[in-house]
N, C-alpha and C. Protein backbone atom coordinates (compact mmCIF):
# COMPACT_ATOMS: atom_id res chain seq x y z
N UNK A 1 14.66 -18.90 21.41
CA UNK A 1 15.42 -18.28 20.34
C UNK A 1 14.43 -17.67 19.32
N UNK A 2 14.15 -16.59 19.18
CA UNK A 2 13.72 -15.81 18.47
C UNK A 2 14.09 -16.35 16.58
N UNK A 3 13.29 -16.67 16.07
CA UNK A 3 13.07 -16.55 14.54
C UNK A 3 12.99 -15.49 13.74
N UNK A 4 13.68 -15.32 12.71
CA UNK A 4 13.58 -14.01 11.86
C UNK A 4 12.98 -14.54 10.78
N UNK A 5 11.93 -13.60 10.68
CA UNK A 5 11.06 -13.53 9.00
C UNK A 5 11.53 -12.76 8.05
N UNK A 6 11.40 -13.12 6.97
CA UNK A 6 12.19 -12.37 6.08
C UNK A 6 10.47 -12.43 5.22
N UNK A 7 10.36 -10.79 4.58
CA UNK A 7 9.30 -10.49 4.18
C UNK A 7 9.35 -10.20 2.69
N UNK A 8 10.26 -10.53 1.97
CA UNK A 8 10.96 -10.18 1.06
C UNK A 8 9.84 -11.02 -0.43
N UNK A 9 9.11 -11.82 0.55
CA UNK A 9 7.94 -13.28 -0.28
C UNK A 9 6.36 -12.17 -0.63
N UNK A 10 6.60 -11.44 0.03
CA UNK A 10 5.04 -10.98 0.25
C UNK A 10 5.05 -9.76 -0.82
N UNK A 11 3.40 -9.94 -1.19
CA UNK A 11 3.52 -9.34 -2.89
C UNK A 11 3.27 -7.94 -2.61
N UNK A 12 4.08 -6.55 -3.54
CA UNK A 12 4.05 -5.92 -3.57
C UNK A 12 3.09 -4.74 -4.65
N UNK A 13 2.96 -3.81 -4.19
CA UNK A 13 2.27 -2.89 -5.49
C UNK A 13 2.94 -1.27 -4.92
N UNK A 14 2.58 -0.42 -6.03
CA UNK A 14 3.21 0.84 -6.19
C UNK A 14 1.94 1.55 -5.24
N UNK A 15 2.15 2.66 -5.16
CA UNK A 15 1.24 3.73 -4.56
C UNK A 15 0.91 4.59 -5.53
N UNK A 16 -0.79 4.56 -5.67
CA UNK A 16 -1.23 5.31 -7.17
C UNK A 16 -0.91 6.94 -6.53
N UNK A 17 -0.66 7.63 -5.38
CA UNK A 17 -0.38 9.14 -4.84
C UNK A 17 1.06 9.05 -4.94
N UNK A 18 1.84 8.16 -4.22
CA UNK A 18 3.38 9.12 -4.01
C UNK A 18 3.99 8.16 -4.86
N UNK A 19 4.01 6.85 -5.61
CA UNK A 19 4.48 6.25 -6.47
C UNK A 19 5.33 5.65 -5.54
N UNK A 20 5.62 5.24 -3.96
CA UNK A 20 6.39 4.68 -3.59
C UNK A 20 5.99 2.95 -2.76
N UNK A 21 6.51 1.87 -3.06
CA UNK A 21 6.12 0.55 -3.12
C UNK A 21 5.62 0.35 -1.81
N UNK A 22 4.57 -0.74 -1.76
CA UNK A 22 4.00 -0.85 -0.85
C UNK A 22 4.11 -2.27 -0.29
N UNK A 23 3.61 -3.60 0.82
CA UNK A 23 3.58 -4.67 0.59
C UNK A 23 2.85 -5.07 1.23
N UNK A 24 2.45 -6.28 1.47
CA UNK A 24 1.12 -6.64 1.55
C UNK A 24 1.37 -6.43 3.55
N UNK A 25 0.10 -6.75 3.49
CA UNK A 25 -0.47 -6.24 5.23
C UNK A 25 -1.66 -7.48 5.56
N UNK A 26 -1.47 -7.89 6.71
CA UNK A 26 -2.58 -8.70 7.05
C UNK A 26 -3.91 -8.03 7.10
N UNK A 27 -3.83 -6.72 7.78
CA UNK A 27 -5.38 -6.17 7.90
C UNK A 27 -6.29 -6.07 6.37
N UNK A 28 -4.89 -6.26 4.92
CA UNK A 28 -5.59 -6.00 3.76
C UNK A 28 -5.66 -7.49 3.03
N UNK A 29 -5.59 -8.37 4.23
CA UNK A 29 -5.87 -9.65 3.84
C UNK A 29 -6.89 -10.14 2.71
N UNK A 30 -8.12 -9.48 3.08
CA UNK A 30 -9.31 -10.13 1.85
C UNK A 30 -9.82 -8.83 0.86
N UNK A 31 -8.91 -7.77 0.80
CA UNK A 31 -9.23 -6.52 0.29
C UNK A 31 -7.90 -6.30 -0.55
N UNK A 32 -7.26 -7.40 -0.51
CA UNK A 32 -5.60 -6.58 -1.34
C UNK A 32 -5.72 -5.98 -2.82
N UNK A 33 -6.67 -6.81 -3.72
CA UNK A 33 -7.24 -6.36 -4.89
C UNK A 33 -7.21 -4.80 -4.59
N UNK A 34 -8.08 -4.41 -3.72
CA UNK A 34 -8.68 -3.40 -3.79
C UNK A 34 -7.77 -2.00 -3.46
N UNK A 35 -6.64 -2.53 -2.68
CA UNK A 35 -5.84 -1.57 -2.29
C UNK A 35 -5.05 -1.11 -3.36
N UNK A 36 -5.19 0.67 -3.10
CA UNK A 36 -4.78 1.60 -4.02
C UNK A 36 -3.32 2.30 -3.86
N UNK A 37 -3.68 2.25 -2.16
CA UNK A 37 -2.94 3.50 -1.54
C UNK A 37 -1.73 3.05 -0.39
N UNK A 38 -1.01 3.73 -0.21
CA UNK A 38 0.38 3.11 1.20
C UNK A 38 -0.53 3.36 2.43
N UNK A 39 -1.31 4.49 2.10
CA UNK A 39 -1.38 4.80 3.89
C UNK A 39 -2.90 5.80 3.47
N UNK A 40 -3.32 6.38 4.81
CA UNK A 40 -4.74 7.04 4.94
C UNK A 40 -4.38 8.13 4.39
N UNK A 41 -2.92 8.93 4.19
CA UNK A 41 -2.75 9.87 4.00
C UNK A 41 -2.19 10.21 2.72
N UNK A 42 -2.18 9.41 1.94
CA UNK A 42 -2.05 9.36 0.39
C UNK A 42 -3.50 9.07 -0.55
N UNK A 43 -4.42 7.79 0.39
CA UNK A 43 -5.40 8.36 0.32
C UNK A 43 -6.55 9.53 0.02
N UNK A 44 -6.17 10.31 0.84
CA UNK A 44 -6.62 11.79 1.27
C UNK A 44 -6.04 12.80 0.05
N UNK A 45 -5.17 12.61 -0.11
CA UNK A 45 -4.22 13.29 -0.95
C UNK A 45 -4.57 13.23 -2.40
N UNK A 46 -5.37 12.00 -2.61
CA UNK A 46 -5.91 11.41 -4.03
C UNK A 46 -7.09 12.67 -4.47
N UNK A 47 -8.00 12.91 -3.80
CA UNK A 47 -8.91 13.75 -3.92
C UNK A 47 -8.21 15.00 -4.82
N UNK A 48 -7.42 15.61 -3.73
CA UNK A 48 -6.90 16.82 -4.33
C UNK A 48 -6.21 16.62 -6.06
N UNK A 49 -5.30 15.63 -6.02
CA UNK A 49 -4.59 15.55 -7.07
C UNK A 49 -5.36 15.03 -7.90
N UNK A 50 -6.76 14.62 -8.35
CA UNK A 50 -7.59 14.10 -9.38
C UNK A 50 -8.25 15.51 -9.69
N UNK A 51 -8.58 16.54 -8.89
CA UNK A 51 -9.21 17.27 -9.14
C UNK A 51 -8.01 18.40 -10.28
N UNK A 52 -6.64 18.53 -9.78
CA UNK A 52 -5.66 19.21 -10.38
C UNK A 52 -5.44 18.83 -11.71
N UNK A 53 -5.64 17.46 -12.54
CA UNK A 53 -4.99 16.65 -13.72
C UNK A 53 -6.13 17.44 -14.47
């Protein structure tokens, strides 16, 4: 019988590019401090829009 997780516990932050919420990820296990961004491609996106402000 299959178990359902409910992820609803795991801590969240905003996305400093598209402003849309993010939540935690195992791969950003010992780096979560550090995480800025949702994805590689908001990331990427940061460049441009720092240079525009």
């Amino acid at each position: 019988m299959p178990s359902s997780h409910k992820k609803s516990f795991l801590p969240q932050k905003t996305c400093l590019t598209c402003g849309r919420p993010f939540t935690w990820r195992k791969k950003w296990e010992k780096v979560w401090d550090e995480v800025k961004y949702c994805s590689d491609a908001c990331r990427k996106k940061k460049k441009t829009s720092n240079t525009q402000v």
